[in-house]
PDB file of N, CA and C in Angstrom:
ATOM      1  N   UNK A   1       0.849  -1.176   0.000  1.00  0.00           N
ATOM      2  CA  UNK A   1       0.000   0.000   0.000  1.00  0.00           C
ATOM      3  C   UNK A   1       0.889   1.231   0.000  1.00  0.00           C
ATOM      4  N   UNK A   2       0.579   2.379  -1.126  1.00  0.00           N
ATOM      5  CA  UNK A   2       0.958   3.246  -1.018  1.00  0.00           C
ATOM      6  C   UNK A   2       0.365   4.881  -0.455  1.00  0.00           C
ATOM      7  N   UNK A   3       0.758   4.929   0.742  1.00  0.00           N
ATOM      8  CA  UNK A   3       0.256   5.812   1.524  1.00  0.00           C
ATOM      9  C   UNK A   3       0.467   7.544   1.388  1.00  0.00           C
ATOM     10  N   UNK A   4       2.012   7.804   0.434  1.00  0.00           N
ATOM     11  CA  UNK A   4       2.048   8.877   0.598  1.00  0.00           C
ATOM     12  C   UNK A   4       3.193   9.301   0.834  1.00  0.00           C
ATOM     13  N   UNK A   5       3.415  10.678   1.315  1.00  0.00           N
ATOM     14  CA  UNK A   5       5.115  11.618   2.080  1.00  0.00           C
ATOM     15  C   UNK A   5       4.627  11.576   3.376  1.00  0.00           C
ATOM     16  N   UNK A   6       5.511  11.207   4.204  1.00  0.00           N
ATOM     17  CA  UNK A   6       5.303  11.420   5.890  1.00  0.00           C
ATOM     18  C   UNK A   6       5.806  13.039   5.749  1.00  0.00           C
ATOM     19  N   UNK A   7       5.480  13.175   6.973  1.00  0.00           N
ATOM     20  CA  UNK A   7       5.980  14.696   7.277  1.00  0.00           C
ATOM     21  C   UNK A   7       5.746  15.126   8.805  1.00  0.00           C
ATOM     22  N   UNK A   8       6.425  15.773   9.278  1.00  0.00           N
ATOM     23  CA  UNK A   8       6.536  16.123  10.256  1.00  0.00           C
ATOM     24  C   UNK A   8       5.555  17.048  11.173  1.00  0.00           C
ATOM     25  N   UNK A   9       4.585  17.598  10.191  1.00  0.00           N
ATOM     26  CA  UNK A   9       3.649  18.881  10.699  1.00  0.00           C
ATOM     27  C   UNK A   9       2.979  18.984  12.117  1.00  0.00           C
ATOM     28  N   UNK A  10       2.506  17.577  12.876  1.00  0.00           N
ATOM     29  CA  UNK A  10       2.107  17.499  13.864  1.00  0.00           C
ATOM     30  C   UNK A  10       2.882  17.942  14.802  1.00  0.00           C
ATOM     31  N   UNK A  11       3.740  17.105  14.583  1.00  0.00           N
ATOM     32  CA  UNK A  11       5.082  17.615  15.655  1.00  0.00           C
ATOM     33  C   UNK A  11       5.779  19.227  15.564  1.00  0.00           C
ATOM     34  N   UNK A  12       5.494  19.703  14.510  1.00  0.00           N
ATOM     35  CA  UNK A  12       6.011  21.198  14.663  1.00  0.00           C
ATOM     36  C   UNK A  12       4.761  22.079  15.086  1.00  0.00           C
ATOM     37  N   UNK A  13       3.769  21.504  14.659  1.00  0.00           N
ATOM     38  CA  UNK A  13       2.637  22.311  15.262  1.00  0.00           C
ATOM     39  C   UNK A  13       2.751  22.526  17.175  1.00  0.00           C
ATOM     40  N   UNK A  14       3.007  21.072  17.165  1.00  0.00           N
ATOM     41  CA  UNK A  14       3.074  21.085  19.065  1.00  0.00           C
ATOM     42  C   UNK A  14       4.324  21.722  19.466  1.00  0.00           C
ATOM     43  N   UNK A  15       5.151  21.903  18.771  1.00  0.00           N
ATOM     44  CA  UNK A  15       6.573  22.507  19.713  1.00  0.00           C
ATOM     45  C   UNK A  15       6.371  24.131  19.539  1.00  0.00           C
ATOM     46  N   UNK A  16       6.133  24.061  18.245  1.00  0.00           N
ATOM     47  CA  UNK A  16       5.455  25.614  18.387  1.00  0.00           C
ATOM     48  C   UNK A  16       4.073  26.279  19.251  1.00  0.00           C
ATOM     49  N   UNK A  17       3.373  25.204  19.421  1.00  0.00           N
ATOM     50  CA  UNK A  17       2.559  25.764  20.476  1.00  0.00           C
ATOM     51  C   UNK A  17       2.784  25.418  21.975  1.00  0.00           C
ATOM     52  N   UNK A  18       4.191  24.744  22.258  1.00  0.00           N
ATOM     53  CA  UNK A  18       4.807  24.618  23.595  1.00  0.00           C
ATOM     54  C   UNK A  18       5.130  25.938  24.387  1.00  0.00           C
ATOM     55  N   UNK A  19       4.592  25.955  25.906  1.00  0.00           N
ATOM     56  CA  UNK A  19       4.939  27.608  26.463  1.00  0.00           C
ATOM     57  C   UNK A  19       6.670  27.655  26.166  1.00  0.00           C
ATOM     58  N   UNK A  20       6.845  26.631  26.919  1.00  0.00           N
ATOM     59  CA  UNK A  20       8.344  26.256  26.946  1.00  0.00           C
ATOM     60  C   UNK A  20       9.170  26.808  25.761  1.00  0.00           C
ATOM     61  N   UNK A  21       8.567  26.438  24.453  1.00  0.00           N
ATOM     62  CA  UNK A  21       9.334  27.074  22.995  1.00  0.00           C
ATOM     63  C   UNK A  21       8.924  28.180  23.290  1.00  0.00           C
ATOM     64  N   UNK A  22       7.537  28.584  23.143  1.00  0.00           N
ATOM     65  CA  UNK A  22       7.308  29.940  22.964  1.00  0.00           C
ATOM     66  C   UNK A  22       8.034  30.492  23.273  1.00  0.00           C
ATOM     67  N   UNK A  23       8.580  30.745  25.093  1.00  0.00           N
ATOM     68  CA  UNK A  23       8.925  31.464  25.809  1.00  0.00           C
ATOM     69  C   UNK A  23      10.434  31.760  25.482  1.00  0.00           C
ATOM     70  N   UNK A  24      10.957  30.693  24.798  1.00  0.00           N
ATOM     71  CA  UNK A  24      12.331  30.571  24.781  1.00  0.00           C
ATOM     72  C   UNK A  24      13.312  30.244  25.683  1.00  0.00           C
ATOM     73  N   UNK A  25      12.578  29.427  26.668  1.00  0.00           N
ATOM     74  CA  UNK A  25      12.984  28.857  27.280  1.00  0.00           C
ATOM     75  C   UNK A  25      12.981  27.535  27.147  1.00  0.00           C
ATOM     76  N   UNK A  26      14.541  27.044  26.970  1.00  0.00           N
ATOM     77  CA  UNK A  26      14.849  25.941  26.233  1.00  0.00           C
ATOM     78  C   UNK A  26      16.039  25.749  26.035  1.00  0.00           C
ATOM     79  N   UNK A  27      16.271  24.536  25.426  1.00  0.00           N
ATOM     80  CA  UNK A  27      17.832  23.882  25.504  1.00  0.00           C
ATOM     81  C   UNK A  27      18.192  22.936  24.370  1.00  0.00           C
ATOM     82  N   UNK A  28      19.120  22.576  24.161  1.00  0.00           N
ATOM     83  CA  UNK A  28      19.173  21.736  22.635  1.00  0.00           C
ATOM     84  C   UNK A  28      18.832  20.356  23.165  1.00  0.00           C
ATOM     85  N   UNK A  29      18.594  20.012  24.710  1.00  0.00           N
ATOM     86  CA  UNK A  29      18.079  18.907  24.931  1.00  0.00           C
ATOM     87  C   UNK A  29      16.582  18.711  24.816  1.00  0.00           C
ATOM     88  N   UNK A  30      15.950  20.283  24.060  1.00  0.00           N
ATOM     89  CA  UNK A  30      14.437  20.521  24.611  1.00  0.00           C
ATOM     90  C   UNK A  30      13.435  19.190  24.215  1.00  0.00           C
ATOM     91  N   UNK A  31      13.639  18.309  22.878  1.00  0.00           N
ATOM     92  CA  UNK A  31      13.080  17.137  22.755  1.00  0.00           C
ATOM     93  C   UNK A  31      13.110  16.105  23.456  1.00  0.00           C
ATOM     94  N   UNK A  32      14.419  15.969  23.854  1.00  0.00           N
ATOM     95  CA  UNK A  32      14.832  14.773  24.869  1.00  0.00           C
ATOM     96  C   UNK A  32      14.257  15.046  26.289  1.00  0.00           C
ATOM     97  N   UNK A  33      13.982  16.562  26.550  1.00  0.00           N
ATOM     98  CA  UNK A  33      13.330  16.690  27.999  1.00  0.00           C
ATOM     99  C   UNK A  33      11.989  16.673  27.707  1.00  0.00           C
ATOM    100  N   UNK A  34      11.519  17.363  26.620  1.00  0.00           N
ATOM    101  CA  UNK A  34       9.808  17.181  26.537  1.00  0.00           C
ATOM    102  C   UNK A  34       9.019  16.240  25.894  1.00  0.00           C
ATOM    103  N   UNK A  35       9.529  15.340  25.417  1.00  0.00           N
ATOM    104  CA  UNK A  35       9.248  14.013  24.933  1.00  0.00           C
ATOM    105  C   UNK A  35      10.108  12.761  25.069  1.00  0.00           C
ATOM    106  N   UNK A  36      10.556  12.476  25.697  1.00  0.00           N
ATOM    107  CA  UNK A  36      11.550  11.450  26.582  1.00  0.00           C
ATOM    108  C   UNK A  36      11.115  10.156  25.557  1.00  0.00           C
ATOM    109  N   UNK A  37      10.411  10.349  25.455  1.00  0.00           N
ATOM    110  CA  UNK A  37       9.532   8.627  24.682  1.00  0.00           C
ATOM    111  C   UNK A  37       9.381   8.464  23.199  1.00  0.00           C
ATOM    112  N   UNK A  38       9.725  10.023  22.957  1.00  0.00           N
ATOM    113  CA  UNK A  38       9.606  10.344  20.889  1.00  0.00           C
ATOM    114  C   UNK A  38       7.869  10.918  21.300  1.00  0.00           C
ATOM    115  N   UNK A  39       8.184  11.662  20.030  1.00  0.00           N
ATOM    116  CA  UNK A  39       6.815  12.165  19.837  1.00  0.00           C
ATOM    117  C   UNK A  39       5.866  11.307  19.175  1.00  0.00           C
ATOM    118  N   UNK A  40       4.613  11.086  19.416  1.00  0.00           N
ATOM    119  CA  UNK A  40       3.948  10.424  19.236  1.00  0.00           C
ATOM    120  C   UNK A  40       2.573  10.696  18.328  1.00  0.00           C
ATOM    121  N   UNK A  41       2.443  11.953  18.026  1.00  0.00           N
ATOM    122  CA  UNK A  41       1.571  12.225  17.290  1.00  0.00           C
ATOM    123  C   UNK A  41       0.521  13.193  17.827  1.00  0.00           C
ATOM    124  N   UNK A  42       0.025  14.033  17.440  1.00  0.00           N
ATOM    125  CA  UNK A  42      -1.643  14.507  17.079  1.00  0.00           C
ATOM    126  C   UNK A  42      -2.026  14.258  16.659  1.00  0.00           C
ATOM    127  N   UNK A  43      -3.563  14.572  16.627  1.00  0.00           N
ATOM    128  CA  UNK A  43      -5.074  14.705  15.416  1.00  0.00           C
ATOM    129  C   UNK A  43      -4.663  15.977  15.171  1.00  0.00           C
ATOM    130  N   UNK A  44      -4.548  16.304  13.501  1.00  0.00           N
ATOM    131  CA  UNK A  44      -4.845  17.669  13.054  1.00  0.00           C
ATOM    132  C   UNK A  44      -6.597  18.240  13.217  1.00  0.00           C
ATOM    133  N   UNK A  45      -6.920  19.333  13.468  1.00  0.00           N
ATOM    134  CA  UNK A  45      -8.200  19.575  13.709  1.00  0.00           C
ATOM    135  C   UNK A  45      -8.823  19.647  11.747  1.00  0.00           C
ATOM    136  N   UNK A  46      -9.849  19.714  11.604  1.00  0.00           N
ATOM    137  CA  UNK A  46     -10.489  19.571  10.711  1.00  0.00           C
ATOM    138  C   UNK A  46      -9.787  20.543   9.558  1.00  0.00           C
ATOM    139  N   UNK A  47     -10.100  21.690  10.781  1.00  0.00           N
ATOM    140  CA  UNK A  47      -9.746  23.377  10.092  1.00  0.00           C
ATOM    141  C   UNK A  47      -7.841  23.037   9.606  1.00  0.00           C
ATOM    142  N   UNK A  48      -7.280  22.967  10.485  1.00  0.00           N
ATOM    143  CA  UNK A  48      -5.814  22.332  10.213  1.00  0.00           C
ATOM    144  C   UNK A  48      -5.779  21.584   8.712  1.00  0.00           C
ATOM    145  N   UNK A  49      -6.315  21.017   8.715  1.00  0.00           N
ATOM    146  CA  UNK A  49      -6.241  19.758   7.463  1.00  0.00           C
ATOM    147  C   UNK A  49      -6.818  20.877   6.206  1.00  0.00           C
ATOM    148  N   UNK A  50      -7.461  21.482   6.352  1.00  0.00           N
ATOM    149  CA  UNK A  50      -7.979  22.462   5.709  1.00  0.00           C
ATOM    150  C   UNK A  50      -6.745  23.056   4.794  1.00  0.00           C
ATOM    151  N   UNK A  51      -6.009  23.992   6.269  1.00  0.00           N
ATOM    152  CA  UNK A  51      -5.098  25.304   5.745  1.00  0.00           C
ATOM    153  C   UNK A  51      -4.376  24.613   5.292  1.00  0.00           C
ATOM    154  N   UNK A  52      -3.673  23.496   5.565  1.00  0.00           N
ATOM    155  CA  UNK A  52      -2.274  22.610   4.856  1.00  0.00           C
ATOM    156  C   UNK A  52      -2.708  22.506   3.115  1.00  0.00           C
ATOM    157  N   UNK A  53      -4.119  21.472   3.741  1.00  0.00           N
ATOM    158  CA  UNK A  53      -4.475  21.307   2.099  1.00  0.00           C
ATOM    159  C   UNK A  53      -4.522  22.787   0.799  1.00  0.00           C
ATOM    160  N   UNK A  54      -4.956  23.806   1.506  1.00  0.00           N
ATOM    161  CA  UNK A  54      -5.019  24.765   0.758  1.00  0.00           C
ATOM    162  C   UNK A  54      -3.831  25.318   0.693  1.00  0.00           C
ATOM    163  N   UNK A  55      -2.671  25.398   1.723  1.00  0.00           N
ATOM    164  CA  UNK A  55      -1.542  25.786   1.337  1.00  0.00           C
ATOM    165  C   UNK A  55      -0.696  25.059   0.224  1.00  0.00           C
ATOM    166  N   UNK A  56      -1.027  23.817   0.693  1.00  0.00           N
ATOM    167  CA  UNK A  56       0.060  22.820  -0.945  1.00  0.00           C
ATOM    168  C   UNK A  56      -0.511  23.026  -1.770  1.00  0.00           C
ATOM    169  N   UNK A  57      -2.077  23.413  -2.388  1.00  0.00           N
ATOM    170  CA  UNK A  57      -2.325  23.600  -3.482  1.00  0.00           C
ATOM    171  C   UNK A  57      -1.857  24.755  -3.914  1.00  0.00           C
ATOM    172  N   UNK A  58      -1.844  26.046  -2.999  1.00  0.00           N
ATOM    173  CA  UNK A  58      -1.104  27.445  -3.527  1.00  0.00           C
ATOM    174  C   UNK A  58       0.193  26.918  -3.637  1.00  0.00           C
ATOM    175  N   UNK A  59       1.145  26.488  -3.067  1.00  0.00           N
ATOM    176  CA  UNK A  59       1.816  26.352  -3.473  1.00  0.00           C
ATOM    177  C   UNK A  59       2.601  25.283  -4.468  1.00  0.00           C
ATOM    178  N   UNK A  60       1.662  24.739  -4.664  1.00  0.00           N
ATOM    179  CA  UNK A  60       1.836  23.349  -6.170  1.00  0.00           C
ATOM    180  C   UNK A  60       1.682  24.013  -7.377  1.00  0.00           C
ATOM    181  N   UNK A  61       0.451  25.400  -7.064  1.00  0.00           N
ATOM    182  CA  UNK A  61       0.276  26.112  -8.287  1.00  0.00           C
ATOM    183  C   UNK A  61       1.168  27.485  -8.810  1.00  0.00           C
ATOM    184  N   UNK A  62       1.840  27.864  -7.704  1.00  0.00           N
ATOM    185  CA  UNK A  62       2.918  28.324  -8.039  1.00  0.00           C
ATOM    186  C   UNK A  62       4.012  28.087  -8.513  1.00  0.00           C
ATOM    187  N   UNK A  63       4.469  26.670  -7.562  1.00  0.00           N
ATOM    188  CA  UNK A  63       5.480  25.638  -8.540  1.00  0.00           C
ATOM    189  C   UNK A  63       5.430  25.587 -10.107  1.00  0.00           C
ATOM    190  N   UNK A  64       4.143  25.311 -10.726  1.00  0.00           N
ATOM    191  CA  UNK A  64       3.760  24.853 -11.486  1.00  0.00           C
ATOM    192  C   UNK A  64       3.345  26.355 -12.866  1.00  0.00           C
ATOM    193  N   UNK A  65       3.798  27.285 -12.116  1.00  0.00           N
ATOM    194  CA  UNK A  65       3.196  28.607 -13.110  1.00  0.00           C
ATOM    195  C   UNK A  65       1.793  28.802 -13.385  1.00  0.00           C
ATOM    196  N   UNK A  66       0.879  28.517 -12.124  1.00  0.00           N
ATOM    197  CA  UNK A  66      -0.170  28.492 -12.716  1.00  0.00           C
ATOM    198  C   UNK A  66      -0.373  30.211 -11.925  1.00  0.00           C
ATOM    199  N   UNK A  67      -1.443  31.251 -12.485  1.00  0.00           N
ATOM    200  CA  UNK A  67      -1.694  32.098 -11.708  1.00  0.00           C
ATOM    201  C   UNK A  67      -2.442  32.529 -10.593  1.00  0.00           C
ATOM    202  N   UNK A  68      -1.823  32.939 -10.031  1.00  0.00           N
ATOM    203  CA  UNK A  68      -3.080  33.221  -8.595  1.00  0.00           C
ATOM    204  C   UNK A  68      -3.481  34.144  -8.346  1.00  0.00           C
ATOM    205  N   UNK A  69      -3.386  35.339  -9.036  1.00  0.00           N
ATOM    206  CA  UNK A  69      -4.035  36.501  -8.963  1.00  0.00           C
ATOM    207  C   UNK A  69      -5.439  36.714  -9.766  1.00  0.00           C
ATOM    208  N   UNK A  70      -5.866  37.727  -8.908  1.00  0.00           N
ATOM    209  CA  UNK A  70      -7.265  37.888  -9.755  1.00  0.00           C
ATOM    210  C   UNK A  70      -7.269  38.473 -10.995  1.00  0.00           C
ATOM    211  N   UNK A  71      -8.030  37.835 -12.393  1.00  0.00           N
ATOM    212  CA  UNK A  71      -7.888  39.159 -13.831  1.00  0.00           C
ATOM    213  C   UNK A  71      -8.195  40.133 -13.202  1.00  0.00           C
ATOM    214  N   UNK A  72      -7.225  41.143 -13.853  1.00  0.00           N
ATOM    215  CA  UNK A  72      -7.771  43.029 -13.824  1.00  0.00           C
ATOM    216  C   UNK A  72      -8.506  43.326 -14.366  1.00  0.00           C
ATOM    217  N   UNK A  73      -9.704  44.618 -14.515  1.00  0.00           N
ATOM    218  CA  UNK A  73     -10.423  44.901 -15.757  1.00  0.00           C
ATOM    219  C   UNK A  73     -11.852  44.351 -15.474  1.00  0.00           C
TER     220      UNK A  73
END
């Protein structure tokens, strides 16, 4: 079965919404202290799955030369 690109998004979503990152308070051990066990995953929320999906398409269609601006006129 072919499933796809893994990617990391869950996990950057949570470190970025960590007080700990936020704050900048932190250390190059900050994974090894805040996940001792590996990270394990989220649920993206609905809306989440949303903005990603709509972001790779803007940006697939930019890749790709397609335009994204509105006609003038």
């Amino acid at each position: 079965v072919i499933r796809g690109c893994g990617n990391n998004i869950p996990f950057l979503r949570e470190l970025c919404r960590h007080p700990d990152f936020r704050s900048g308070n932190m250390t190059t051990k900050f994974i090894e202290e805040h996940y001792p066990d590996g990270f394990h995953g989220v649920e993206l929320t609905t809306k989440e799955s949303h903005m990603f999906a709509a972001y790779s398409a803007v940006l697939h269609g930019v890749r790709q030369g397609v335009r994204t601006e509105r006609p003038s006129g």
